[in-house]
N, C-alpha and C. Protein backbone atom coordinates (compact mmCIF):
# COMPACT_ATOMS: atom_id res chain seq x y z
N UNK A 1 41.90 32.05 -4.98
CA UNK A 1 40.67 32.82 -4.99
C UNK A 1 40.10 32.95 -3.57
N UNK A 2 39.60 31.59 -3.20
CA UNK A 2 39.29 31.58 -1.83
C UNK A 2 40.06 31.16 -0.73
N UNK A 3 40.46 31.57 0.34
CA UNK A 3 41.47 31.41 1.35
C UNK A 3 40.35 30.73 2.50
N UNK A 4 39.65 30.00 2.43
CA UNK A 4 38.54 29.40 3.47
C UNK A 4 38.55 28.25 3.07
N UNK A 5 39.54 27.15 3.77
CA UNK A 5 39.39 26.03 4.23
C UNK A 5 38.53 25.17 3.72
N UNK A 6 38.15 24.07 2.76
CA UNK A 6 36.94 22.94 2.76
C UNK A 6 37.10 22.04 4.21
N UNK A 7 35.91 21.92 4.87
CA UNK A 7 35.74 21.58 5.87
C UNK A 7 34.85 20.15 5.56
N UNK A 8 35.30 19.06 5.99
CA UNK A 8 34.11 17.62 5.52
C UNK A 8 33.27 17.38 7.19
N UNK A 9 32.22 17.39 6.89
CA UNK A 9 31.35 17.09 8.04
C UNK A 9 30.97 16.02 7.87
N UNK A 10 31.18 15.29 9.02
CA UNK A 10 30.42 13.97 9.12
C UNK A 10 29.48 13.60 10.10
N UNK A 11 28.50 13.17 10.23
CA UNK A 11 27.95 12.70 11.41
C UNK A 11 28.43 11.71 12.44
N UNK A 12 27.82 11.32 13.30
CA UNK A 12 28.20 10.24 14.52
C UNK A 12 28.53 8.97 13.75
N UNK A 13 29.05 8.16 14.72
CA UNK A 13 29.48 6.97 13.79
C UNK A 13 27.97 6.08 13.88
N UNK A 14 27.66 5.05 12.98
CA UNK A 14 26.73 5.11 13.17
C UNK A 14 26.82 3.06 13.39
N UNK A 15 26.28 2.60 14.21
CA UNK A 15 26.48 0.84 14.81
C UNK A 15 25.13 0.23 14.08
N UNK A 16 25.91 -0.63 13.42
CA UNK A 16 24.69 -1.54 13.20
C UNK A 16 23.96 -2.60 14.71
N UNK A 17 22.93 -2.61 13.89
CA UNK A 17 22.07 -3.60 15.03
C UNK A 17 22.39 -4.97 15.12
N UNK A 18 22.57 -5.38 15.69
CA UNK A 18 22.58 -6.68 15.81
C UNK A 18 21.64 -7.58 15.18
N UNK A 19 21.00 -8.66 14.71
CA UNK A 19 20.23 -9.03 14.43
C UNK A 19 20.59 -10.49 15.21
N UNK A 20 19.43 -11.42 15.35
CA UNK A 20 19.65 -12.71 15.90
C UNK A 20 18.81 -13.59 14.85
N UNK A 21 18.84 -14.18 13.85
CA UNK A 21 17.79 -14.95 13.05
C UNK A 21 17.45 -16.18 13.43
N UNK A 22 16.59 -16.12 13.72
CA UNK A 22 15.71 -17.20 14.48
C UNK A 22 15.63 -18.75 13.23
N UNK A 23 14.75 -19.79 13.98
CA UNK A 23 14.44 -20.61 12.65
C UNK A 23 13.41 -20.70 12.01
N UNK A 24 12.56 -19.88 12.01
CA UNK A 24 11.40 -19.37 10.92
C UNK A 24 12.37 -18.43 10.02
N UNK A 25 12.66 -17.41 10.68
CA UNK A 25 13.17 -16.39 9.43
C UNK A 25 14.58 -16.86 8.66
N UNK A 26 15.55 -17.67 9.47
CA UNK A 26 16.64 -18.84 8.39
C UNK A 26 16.24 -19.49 7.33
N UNK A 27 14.95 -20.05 7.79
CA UNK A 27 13.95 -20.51 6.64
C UNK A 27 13.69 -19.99 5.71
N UNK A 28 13.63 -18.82 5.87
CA UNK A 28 13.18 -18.10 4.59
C UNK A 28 14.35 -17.48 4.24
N UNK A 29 15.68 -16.64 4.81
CA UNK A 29 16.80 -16.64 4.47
C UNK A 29 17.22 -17.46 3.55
N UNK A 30 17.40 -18.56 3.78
CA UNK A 30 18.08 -19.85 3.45
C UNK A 30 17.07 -20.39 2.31
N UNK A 31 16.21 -19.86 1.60
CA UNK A 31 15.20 -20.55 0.81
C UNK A 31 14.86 -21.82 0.52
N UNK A 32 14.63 -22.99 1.69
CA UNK A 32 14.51 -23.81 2.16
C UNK A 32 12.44 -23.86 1.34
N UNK A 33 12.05 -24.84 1.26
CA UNK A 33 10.94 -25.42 1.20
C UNK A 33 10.02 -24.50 2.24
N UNK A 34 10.37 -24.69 3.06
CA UNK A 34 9.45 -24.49 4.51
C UNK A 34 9.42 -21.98 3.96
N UNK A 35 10.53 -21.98 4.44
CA UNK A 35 10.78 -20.27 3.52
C UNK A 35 10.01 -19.47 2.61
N UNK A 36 9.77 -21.24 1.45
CA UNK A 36 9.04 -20.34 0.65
C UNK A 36 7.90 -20.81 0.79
N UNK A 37 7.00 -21.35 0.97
CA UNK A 37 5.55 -21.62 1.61
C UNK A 37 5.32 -20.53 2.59
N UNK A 38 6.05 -19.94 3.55
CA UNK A 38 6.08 -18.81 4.02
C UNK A 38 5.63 -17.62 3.19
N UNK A 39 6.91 -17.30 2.40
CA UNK A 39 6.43 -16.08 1.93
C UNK A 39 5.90 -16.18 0.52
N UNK A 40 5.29 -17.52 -0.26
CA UNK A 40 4.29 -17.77 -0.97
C UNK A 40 2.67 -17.12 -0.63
N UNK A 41 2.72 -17.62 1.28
CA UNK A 41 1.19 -17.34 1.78
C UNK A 41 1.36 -16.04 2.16
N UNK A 42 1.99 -15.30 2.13
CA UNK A 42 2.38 -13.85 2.84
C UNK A 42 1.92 -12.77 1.39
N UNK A 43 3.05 -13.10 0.15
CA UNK A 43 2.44 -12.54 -1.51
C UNK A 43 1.14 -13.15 -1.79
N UNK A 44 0.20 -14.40 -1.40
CA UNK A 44 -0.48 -14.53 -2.31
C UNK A 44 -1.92 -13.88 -1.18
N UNK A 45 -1.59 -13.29 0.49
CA UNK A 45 -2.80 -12.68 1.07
C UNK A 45 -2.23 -10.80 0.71
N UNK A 46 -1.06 -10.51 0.25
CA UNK A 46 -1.00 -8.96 -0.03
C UNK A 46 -1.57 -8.91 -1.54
N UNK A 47 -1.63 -10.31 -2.60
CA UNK A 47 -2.30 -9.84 -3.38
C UNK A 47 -3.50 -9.31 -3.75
N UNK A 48 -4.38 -10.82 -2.43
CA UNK A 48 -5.94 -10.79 -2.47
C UNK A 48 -6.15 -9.31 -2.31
N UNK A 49 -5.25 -9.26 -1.20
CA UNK A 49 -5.65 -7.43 -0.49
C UNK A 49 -5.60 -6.48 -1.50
N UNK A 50 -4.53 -6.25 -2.88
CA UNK A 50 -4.52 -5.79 -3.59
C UNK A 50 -5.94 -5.51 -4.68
N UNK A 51 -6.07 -7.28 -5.14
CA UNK A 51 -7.08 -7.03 -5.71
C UNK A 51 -8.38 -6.43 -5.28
N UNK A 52 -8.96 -6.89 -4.39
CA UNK A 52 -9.76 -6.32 -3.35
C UNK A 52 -10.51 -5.06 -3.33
N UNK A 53 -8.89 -3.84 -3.06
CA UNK A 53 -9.17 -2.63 -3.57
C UNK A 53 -8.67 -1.80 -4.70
N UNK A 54 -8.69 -2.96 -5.43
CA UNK A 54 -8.45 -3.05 -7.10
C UNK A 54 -10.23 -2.70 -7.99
N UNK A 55 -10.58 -4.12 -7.48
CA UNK A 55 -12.11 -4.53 -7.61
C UNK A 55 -12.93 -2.89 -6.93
N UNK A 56 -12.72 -2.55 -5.82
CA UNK A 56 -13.67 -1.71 -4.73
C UNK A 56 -13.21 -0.16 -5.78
N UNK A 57 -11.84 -0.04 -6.92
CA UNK A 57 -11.71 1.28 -7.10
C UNK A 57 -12.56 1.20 -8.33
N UNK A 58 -12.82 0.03 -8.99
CA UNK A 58 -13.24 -0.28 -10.31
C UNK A 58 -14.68 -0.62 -10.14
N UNK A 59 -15.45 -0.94 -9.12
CA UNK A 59 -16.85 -0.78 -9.15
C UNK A 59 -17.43 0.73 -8.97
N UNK A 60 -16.55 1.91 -7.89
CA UNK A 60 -16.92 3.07 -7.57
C UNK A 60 -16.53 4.27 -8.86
N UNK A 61 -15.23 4.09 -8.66
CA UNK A 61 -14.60 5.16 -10.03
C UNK A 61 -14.72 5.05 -11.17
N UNK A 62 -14.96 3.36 -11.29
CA UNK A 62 -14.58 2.76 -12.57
C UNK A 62 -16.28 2.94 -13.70
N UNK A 63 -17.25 2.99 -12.63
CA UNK A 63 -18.77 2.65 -13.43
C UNK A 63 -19.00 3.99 -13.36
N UNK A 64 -18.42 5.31 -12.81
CA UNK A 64 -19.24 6.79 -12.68
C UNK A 64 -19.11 7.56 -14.48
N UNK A 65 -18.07 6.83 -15.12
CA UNK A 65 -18.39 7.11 -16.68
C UNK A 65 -19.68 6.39 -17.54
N UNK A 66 -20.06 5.05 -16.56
CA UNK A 66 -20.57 4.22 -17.69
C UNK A 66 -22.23 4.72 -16.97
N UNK A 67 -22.03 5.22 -15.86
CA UNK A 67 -23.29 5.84 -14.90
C UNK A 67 -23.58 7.05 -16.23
N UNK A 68 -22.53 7.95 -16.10
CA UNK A 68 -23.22 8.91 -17.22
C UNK A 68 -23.18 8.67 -18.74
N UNK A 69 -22.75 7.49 -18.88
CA UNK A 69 -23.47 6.85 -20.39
C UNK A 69 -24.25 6.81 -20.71
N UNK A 70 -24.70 5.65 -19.29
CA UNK A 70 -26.12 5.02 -19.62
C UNK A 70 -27.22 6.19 -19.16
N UNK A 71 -27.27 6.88 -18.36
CA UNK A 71 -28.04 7.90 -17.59
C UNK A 71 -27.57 9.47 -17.99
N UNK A 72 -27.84 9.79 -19.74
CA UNK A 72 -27.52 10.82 -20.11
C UNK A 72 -27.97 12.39 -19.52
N UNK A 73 -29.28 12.38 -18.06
CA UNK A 73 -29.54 13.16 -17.46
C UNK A 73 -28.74 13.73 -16.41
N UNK A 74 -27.90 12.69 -16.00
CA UNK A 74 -26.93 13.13 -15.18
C UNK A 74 -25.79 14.04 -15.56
N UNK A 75 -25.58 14.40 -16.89
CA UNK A 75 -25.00 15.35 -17.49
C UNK A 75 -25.38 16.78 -17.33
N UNK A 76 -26.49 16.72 -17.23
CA UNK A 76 -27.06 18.15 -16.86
C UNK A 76 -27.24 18.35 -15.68
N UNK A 77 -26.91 17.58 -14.70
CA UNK A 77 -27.21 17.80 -13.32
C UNK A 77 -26.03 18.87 -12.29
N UNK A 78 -26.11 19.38 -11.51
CA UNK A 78 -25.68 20.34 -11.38
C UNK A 78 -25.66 20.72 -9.73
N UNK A 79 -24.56 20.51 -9.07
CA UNK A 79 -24.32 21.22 -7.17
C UNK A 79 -23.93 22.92 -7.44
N UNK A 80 -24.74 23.16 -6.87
CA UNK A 80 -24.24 24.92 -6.88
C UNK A 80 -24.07 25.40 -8.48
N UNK A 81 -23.29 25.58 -8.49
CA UNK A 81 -22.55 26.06 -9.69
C UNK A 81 -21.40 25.15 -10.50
N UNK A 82 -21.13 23.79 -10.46
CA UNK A 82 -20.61 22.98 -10.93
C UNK A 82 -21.28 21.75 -11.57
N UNK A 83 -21.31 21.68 -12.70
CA UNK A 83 -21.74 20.17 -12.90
C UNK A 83 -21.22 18.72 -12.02
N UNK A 84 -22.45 17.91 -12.02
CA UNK A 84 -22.05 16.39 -10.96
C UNK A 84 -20.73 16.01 -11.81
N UNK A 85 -20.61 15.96 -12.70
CA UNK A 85 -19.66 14.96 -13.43
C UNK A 85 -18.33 15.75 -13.06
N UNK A 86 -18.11 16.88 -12.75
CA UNK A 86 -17.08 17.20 -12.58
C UNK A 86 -16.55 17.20 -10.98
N UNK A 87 -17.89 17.66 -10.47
CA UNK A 87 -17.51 17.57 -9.06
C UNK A 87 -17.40 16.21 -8.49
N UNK A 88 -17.76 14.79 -8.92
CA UNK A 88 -17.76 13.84 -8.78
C UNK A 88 -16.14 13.44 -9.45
N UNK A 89 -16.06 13.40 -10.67
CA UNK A 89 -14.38 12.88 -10.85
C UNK A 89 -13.39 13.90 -10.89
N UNK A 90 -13.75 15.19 -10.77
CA UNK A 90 -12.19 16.40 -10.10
C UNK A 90 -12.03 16.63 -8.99
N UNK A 91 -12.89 16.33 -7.98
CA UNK A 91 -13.11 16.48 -6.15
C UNK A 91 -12.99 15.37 -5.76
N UNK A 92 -14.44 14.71 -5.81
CA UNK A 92 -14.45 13.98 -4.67
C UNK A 92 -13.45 12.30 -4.82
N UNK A 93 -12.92 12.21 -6.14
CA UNK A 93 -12.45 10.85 -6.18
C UNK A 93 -10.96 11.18 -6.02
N UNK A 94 -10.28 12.11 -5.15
CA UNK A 94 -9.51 12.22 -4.64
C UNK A 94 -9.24 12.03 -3.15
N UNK A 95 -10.32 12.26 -2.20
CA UNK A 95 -10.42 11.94 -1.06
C UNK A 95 -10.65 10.50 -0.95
N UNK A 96 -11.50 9.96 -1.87
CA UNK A 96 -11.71 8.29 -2.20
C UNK A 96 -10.58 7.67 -2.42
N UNK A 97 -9.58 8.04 -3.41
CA UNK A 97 -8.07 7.38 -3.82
C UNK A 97 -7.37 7.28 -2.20
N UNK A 98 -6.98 8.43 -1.45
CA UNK A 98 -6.92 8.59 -0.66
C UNK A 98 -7.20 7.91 0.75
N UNK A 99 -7.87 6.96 0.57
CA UNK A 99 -8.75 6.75 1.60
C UNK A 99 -8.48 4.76 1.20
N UNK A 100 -8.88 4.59 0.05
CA UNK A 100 -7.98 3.42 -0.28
C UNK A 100 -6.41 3.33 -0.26
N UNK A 101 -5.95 3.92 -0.50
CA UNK A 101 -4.81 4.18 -0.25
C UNK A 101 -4.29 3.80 1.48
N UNK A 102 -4.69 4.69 2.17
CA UNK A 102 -5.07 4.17 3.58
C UNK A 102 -5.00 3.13 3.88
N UNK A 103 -6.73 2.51 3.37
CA UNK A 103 -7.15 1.29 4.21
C UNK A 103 -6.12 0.14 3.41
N UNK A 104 -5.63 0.25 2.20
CA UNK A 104 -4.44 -0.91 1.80
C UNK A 104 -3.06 -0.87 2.46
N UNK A 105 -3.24 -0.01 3.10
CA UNK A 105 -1.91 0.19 3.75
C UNK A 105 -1.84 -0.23 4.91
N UNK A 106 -2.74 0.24 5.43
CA UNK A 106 -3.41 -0.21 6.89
C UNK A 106 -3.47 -1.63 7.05
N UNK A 107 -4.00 -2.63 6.05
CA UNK A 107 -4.44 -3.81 6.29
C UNK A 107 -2.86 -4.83 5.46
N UNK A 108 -2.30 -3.80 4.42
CA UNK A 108 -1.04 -4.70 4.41
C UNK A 108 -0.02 -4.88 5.61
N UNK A 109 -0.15 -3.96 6.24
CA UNK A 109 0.96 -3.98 7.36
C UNK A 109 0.71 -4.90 8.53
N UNK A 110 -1.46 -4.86 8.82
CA UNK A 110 -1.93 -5.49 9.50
C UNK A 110 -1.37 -7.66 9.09
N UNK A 111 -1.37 -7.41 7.22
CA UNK A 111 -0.94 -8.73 6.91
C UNK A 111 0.54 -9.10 7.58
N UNK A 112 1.17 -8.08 7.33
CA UNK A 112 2.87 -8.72 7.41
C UNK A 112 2.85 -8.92 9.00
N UNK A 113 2.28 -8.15 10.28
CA UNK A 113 2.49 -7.95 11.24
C UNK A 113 2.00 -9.54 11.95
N UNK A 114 0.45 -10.08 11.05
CA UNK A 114 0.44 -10.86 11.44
C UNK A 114 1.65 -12.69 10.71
N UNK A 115 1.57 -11.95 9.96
CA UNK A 115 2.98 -12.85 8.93
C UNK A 115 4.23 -13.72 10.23
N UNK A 116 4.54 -12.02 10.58
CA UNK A 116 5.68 -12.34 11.44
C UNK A 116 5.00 -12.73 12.72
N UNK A 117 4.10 -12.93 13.43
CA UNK A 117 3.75 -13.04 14.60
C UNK A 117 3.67 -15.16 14.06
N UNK A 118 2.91 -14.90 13.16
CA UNK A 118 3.46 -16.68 12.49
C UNK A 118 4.65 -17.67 12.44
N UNK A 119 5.78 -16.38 12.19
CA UNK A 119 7.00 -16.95 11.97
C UNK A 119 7.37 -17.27 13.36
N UNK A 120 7.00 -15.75 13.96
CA UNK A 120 7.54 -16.12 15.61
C UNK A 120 6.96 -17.06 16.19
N UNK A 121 5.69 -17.58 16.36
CA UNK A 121 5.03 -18.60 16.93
C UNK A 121 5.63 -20.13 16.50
N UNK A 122 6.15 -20.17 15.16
CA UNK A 122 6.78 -21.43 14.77
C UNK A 122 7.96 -21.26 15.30
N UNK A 123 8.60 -20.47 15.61
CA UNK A 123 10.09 -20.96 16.04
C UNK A 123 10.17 -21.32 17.27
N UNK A 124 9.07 -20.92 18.01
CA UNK A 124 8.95 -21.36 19.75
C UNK A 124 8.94 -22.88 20.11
């Protein structure tokens, strides 16, 4: 049918990195005592962080139904041409998700970064 060649393309070859494992991170390799006290305190400060803005999505997002429960005037309330209740949970608690989203990200990485600056300081 077709007289055109299959041609396989490959990319560059590609080298792994070297790695050198120090004796903090063998430690935890090697799941040694010392390893997991490591990354025990490492899961149990990404949890706090978790909960945190667990707690911070569930006091803001979480009470704006029980806000217009209890405060049945806020139902009729009204920006421009949209009711609050809508413009409050179809708008704006998207830039909010958003924004937690962020700052947990931001401050988990801030955790691990300081994690490893730990590990490195013990192996010196």
């Amino acid at each position: 049918m077709n007289d055109i060649p299959r041609v396989r393309v490959t990319g560059p070859p590609r080298r792994r990195a070297t790695t050198t494992h120090r004796s903090g991170t063998r430690e935890i390799d090697a799941g040694t005592e010392l390893g997991r006290v490591y990354m025990e305190s490492l899961l149990r400060e990404q949890l706090r962080l978790a909960l945190r803005i667990l707690g911070l999505l569930a006091l803001t997002v979480g009470s704006l139904p029980l806000a217009f429960h209890l405060i049945p005037g806020l139902g009729e309330v009204r920006v421009g041409p949209l009711p609050l209740s809508w413009l409050l949970l179809g708008v704006l608690v998207y830039p909010w998700l958003l924004t937690l989203g962020w700052l947990y990200i931001r401050r988990s990485e801030a955790n691990e970064r300081d994690f490893a600056a730990l590990v490195e300081e013990v192996e010196r």
